[in-house]
N, C-alpha and C. Protein backbone atom coordinates (compact mmCIF):
# COMPACT_ATOMS: atom_id res chain seq x y z
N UNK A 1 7.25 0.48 -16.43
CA UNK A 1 6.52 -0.75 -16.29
C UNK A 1 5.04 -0.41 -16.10
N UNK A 2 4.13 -1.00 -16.71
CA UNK A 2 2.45 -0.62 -16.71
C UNK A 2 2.30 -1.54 -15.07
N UNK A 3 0.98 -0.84 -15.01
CA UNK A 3 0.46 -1.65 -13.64
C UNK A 3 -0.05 -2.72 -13.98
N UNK A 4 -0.45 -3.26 -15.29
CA UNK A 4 -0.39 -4.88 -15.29
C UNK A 4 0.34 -5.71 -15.05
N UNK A 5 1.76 -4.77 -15.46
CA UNK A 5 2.96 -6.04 -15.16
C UNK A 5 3.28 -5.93 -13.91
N UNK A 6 2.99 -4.64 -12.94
CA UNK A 6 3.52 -4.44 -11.75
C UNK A 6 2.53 -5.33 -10.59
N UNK A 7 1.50 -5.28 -11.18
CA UNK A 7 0.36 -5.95 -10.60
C UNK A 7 0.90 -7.69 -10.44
N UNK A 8 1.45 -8.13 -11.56
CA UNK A 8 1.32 -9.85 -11.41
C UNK A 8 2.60 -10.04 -11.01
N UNK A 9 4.09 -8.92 -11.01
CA UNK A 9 5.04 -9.55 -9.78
C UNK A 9 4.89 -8.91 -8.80
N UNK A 10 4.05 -8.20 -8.44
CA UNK A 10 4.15 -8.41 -6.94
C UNK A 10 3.27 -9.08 -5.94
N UNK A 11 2.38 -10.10 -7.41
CA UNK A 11 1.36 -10.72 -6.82
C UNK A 11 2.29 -12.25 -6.61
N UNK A 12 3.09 -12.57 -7.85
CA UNK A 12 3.37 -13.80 -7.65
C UNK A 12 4.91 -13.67 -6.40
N UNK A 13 6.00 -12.63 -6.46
CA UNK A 13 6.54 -12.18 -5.81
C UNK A 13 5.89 -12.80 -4.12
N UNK A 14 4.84 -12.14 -3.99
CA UNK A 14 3.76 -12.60 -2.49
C UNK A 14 3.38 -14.20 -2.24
N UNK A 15 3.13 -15.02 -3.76
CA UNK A 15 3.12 -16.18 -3.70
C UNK A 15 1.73 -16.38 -3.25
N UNK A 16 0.72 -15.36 -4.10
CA UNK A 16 -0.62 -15.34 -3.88
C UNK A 16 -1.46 -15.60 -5.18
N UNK A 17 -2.55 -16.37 -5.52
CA UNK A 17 -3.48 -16.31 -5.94
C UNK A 17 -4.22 -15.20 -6.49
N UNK A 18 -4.62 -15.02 -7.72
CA UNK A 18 -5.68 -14.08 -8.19
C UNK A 18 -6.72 -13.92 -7.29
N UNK A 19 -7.25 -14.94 -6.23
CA UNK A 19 -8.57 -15.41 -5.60
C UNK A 19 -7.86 -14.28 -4.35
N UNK A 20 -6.82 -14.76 -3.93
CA UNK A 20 -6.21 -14.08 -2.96
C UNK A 20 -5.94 -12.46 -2.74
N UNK A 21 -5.57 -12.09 -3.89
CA UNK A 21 -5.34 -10.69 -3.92
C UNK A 21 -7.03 -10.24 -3.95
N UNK A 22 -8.23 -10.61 -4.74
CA UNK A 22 -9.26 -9.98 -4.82
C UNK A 22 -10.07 -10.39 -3.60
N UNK A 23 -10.02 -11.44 -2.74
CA UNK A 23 -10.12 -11.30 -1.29
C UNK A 23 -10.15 -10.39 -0.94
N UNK A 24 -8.48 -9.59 -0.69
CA UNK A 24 -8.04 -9.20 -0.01
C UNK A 24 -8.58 -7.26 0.01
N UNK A 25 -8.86 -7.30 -1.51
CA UNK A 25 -9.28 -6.08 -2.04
C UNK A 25 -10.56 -5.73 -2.05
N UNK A 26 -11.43 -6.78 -1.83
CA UNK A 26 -12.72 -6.65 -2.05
C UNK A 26 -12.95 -6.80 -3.37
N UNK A 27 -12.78 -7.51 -4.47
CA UNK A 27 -13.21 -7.03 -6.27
C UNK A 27 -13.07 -8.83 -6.30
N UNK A 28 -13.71 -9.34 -7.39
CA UNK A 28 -13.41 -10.57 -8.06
C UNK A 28 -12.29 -10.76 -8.72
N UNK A 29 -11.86 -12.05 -8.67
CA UNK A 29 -11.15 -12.79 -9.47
C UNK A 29 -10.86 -12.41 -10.66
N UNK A 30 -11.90 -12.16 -11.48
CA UNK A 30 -12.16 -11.98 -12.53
C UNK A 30 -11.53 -10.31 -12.82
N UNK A 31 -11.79 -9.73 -11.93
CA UNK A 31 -11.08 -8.05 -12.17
C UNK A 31 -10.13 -8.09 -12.15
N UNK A 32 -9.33 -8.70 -10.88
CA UNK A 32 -7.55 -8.90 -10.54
C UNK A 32 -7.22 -9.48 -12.02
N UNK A 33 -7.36 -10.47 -12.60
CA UNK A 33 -7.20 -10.52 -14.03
C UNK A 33 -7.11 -10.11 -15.16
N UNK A 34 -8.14 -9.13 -15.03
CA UNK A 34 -8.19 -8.05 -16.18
C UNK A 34 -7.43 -6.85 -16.26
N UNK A 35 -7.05 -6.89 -14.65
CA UNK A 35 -6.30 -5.66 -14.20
C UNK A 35 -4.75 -6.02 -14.86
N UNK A 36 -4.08 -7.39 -14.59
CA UNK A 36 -3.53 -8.09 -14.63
C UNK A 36 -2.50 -8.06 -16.38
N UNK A 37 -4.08 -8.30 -16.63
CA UNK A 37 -3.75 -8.60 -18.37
C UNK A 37 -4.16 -7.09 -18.83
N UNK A 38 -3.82 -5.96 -18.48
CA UNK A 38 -4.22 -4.32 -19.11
C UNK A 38 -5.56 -4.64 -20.00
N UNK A 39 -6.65 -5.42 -19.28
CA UNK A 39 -7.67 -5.27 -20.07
C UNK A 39 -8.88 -4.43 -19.24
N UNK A 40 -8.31 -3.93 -17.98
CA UNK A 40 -9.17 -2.69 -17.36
C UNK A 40 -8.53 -1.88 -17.59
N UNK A 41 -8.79 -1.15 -17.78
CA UNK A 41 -8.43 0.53 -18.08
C UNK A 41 -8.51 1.56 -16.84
N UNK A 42 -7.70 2.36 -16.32
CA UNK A 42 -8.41 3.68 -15.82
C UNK A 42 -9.25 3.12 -14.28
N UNK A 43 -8.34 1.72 -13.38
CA UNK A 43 -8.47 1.85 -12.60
C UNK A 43 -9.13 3.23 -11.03
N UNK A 44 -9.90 3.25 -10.47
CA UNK A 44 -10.36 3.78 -9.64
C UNK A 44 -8.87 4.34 -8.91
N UNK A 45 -9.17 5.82 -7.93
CA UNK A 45 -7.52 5.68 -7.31
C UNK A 45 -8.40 4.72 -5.90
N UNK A 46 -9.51 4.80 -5.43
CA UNK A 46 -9.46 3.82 -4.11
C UNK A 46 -9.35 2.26 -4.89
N UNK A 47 -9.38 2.38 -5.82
CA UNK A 47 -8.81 0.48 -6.40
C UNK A 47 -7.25 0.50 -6.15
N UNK A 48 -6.47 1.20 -6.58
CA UNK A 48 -5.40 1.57 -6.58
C UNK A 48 -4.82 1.91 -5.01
N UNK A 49 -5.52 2.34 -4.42
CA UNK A 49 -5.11 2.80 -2.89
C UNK A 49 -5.30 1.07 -2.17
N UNK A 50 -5.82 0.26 -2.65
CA UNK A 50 -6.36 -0.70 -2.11
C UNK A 50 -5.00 -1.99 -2.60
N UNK A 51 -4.90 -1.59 -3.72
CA UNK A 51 -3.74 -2.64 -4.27
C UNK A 51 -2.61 -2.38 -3.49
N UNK A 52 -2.10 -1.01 -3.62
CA UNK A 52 -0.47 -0.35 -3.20
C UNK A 52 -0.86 -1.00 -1.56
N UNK A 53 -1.75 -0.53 -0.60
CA UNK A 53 -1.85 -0.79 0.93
C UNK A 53 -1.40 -2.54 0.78
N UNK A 54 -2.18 -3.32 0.27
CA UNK A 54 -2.18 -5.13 0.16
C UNK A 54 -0.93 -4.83 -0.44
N UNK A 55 0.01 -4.46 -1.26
CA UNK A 55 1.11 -5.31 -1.51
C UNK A 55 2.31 -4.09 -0.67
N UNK A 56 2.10 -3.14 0.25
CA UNK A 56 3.05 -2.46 0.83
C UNK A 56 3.62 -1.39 -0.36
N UNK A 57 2.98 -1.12 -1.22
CA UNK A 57 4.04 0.04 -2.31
C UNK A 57 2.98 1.30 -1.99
N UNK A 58 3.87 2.07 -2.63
CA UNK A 58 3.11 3.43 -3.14
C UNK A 58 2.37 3.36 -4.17
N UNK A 59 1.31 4.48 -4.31
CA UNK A 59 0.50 4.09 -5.72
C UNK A 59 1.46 4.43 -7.16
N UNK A 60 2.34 5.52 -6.86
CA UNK A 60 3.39 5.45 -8.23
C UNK A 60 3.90 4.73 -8.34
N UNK A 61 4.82 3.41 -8.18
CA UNK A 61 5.15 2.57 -7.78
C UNK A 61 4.75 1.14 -8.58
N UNK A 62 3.16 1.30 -7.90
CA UNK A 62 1.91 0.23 -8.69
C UNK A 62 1.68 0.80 -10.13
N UNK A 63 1.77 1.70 -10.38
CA UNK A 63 1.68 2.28 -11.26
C UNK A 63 2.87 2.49 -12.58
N UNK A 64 3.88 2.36 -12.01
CA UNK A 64 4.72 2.08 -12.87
C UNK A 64 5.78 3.45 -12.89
N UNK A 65 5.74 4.20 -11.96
CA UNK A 65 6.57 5.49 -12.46
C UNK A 65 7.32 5.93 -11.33
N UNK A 66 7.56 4.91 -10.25
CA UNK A 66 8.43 4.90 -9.39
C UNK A 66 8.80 3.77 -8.89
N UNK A 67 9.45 2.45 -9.27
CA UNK A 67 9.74 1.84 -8.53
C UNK A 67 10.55 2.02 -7.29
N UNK A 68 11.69 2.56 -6.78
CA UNK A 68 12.31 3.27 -5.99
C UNK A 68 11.54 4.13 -4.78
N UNK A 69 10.57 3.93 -3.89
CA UNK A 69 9.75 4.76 -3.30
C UNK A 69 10.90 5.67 -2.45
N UNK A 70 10.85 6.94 -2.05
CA UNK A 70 11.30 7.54 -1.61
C UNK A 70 10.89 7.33 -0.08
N UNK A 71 11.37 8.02 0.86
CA UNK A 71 10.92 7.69 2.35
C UNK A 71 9.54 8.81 2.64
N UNK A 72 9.14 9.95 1.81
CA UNK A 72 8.16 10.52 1.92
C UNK A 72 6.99 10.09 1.54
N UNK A 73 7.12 8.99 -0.06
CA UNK A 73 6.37 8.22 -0.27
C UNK A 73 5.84 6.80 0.67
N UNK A 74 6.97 6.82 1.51
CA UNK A 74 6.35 5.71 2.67
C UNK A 74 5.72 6.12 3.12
N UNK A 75 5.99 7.17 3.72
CA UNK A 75 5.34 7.71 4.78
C UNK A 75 3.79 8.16 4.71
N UNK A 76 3.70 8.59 3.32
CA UNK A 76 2.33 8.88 2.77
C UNK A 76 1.55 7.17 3.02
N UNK A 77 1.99 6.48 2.38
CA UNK A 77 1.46 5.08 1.82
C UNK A 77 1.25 4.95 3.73
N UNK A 78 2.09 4.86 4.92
CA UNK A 78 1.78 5.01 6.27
C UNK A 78 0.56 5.67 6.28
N UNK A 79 0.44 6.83 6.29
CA UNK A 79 -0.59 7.94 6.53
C UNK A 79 -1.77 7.01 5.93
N UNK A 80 -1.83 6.97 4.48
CA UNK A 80 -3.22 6.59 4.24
C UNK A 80 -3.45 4.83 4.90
N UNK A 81 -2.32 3.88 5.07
CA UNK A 81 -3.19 3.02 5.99
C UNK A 81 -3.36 3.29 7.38
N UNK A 82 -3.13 4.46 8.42
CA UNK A 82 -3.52 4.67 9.34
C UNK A 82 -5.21 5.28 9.45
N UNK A 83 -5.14 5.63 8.02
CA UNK A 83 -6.20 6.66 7.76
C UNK A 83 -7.87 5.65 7.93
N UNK A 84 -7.42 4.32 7.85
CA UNK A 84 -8.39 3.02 7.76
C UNK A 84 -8.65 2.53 9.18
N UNK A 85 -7.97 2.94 10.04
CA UNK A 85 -7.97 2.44 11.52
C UNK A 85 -9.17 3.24 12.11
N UNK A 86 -9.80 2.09 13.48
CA UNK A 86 -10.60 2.89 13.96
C UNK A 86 -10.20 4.23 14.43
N UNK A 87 -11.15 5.00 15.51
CA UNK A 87 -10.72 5.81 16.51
C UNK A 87 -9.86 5.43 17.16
N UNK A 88 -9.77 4.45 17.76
CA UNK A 88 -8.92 3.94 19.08
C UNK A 88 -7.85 3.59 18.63
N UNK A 89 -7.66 3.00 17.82
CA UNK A 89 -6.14 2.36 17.12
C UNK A 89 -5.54 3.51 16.67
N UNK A 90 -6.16 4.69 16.38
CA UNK A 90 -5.37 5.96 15.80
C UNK A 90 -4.92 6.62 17.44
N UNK A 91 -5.72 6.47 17.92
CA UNK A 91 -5.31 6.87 19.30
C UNK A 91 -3.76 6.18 19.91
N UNK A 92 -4.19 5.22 19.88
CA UNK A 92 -2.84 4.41 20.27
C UNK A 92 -1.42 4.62 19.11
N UNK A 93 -1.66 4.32 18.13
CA UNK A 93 -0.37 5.04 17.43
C UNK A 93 0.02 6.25 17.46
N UNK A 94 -0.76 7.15 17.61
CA UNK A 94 -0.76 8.47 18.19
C UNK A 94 0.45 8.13 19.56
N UNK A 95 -0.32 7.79 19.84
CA UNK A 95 0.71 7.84 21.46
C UNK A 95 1.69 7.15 21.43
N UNK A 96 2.04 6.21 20.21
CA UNK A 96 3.46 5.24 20.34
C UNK A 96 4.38 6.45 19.63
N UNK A 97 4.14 7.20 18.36
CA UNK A 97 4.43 8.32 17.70
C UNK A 97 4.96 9.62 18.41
N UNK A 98 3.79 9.91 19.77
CA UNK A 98 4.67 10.69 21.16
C UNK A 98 5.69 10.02 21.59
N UNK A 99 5.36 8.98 21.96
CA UNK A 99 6.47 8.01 22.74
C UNK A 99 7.93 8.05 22.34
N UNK A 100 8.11 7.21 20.63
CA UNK A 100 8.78 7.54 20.20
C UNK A 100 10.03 8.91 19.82
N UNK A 101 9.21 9.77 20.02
CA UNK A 101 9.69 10.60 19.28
C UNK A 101 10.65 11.35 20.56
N UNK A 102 9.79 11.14 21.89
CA UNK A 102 10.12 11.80 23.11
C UNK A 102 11.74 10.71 23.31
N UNK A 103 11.26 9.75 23.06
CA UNK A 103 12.23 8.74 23.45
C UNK A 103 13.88 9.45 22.64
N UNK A 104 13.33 9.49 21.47
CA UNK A 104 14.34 9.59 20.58
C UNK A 104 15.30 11.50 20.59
N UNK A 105 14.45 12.31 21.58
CA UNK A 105 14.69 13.61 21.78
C UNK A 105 15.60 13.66 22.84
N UNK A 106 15.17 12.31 23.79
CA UNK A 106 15.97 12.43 25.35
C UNK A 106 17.52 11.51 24.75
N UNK A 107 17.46 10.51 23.91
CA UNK A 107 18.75 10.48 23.16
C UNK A 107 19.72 11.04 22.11
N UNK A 108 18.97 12.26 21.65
CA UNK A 108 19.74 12.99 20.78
C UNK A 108 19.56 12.53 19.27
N UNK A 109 18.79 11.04 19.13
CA UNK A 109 18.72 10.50 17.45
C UNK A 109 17.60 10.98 16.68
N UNK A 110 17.90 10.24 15.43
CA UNK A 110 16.41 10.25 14.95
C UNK A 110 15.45 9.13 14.72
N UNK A 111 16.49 8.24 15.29
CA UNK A 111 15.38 6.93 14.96
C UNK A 111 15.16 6.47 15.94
């Protein structure tokens, strides 16, 4: 599937607006469209890092060559929106991430 087509169901999928998604991305109306209709080419990867974060996928994914994300690919697509947080908010997930993990050591799981 090309990222045009992946682009407009998971836009209408969301039950969002062209206006809405390029809000959300920072770009016009007018780009989400073109993106839309494969009449941009050769998207940016921070355009692309920006789409996959707003609709929750991986960039292969948006891209067309993984629908199926694997759990490493979450975890990446995690990583880079933590990577957007201030200092302090990385701080604090930091410490829910200790928390967790301590939590989950004194019960024997993994989740």
């Amino acid at each position: 599937m090309s990222l045009a087509t992946t682009l407009n169901l998971l836009r209408v999928k969301k039950k969002q607006s062209l206006q809405d998604v390029a809000d959300a991305i920072g770009v016009s109306k007018t780009h989400v469209w073109e993106m839309e209709k494969g009449r941009s080419e050769n998207p940016s990867l921070e355009m692309l890092t920006k789409l996959a974060n707003h609709f929750g996928v991986t960039i292969r994914a948006l891209v067309g060559e993984d629908i199926e994300s694997s759990e490493d690919e979450k975890l990446a697509m995690m990583f880079r929106q933590a990577g957007a947080l201030g200092e302090n908010d990385r701080a604090v997930l930091e410490d829910m991430i200790k928390g967790m993990l301590k939590r989950n050591q004194s019960r024997g799981t993994d989740n």
